[in-house]
Protein backbone atom coordinates (compact mmCIF):
# COMPACT_ATOMS: atom_id res chain seq x y z
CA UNK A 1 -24.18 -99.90 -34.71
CA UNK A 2 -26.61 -98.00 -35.90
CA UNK A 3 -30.70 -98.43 -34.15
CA UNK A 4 -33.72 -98.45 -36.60
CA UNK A 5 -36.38 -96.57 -34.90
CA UNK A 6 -38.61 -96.11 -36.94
CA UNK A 7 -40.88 -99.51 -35.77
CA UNK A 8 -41.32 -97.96 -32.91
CA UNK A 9 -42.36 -93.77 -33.74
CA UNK A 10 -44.94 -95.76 -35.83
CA UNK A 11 -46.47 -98.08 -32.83
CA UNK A 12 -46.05 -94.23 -30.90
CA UNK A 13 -47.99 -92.75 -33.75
CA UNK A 14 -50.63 -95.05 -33.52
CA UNK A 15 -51.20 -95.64 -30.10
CA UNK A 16 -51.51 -91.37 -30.20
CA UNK A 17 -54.70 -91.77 -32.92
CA UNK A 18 -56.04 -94.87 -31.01
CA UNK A 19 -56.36 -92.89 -27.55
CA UNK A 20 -58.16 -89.60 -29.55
CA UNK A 21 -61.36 -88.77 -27.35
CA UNK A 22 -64.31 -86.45 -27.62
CA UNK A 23 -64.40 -83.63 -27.68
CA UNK A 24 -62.29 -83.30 -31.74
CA UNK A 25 -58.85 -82.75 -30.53
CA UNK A 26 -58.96 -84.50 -26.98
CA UNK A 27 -57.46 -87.75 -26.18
CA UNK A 28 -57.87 -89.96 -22.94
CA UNK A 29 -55.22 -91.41 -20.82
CA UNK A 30 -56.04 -94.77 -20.79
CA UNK A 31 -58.05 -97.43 -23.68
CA UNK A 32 -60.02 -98.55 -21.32
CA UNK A 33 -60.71 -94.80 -20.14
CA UNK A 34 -64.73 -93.82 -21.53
CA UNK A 35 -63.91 -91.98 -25.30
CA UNK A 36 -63.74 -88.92 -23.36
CA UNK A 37 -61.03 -86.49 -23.39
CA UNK A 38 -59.03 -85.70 -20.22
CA UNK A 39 -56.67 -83.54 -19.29
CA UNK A 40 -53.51 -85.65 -18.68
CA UNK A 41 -53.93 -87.68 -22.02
CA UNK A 42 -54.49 -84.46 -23.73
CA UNK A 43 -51.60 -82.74 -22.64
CA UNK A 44 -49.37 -86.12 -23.21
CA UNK A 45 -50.72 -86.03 -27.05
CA UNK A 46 -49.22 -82.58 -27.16
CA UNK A 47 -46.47 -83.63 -25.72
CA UNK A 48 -45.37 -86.75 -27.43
CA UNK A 49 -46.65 -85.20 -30.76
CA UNK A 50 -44.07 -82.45 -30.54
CA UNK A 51 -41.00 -84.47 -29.35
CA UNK A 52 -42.13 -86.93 -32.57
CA UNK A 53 -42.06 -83.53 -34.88
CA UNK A 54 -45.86 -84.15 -35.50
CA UNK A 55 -47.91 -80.92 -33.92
CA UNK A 56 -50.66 -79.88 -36.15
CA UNK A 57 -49.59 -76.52 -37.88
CA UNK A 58 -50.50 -73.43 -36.42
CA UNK A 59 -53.92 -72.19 -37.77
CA UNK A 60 -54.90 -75.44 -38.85
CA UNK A 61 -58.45 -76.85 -37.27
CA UNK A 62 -56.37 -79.99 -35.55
CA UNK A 63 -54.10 -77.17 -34.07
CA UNK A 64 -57.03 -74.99 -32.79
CA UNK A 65 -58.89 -78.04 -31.72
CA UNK A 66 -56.32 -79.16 -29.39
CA UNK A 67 -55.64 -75.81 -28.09
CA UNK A 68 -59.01 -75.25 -27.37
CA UNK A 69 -59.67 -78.75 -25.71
CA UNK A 70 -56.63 -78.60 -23.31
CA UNK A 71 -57.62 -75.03 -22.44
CA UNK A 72 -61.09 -76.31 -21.60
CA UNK A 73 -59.43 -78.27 -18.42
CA UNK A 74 -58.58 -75.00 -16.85
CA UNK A 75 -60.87 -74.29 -13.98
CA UNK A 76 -62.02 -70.85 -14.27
CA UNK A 77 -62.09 -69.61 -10.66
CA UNK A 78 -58.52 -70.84 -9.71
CA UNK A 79 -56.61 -70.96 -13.03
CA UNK A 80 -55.45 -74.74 -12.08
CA UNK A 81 -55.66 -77.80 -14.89
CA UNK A 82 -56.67 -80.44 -12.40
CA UNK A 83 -56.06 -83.80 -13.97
CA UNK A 84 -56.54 -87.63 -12.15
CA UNK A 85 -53.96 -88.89 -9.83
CA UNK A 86 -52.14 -85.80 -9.38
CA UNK A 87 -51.97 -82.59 -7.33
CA UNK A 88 -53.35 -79.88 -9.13
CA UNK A 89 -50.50 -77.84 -9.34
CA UNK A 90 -48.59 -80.64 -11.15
CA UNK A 91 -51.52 -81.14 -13.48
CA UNK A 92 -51.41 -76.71 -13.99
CA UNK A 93 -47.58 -77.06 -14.87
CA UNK A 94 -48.09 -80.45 -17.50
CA UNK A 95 -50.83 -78.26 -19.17
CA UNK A 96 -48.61 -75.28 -19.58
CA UNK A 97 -45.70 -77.18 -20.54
CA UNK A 98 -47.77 -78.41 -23.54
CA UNK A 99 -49.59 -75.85 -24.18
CA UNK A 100 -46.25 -73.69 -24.58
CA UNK A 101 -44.91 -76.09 -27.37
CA UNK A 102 -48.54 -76.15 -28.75
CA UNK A 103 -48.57 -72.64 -28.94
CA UNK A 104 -45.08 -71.84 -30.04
CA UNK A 105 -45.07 -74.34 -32.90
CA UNK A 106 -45.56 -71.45 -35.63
């Protein structure tokens, strides 16, 4: 038997554009979170963006903005991506992780 998805990447889709945040190209964790980008719903944007085939194209401004807003999260002095509930060398390896498939996605 063969599964329709497609209900589904849709409700994915738009829970992705109903969680976008401030800073353009941030996103926030949580709804109820403040409209204010964090790391950990940033990153998870990225993430669920590229498994769904969706990443901005390289060069575009929704690319660069996202790249630029994830990279903000890095703390300058330590190199770390702190992010809520986590240690911050979980949070550093997340933000790689999607900043890799950001990047890469040429």
């Amino acid at each position: 038997m063969k599964m329709n998805i497609n209900p589904f990447l849709a409700k994915v889709i738009r829970s992705i554009e109903a969680h976008k945040a401030e800073p353009h190209g941030g996103y926030r964790q949580k709804l109820s979170d403040p409209v204010v980008a964090d790391m950990y719903g940033t990153a998870d944007a990225i993430i669920l963006l590229y498994t769904l085939n969706q990443v901005p194209n390289a060069g575009s401004s929704e690319h660069d903005a996202l790249v630029k807003t994830l990279q903000s999260f890095q703390q300058p002095d330590s190199g770390r991506f702190p992010g809520r509930g986590h240690h911050p060398v979980h949070g550093t390896a997340y933000a790689l992780s999607a900043l890799e498939l950001q990047l890469n996605n040429v």
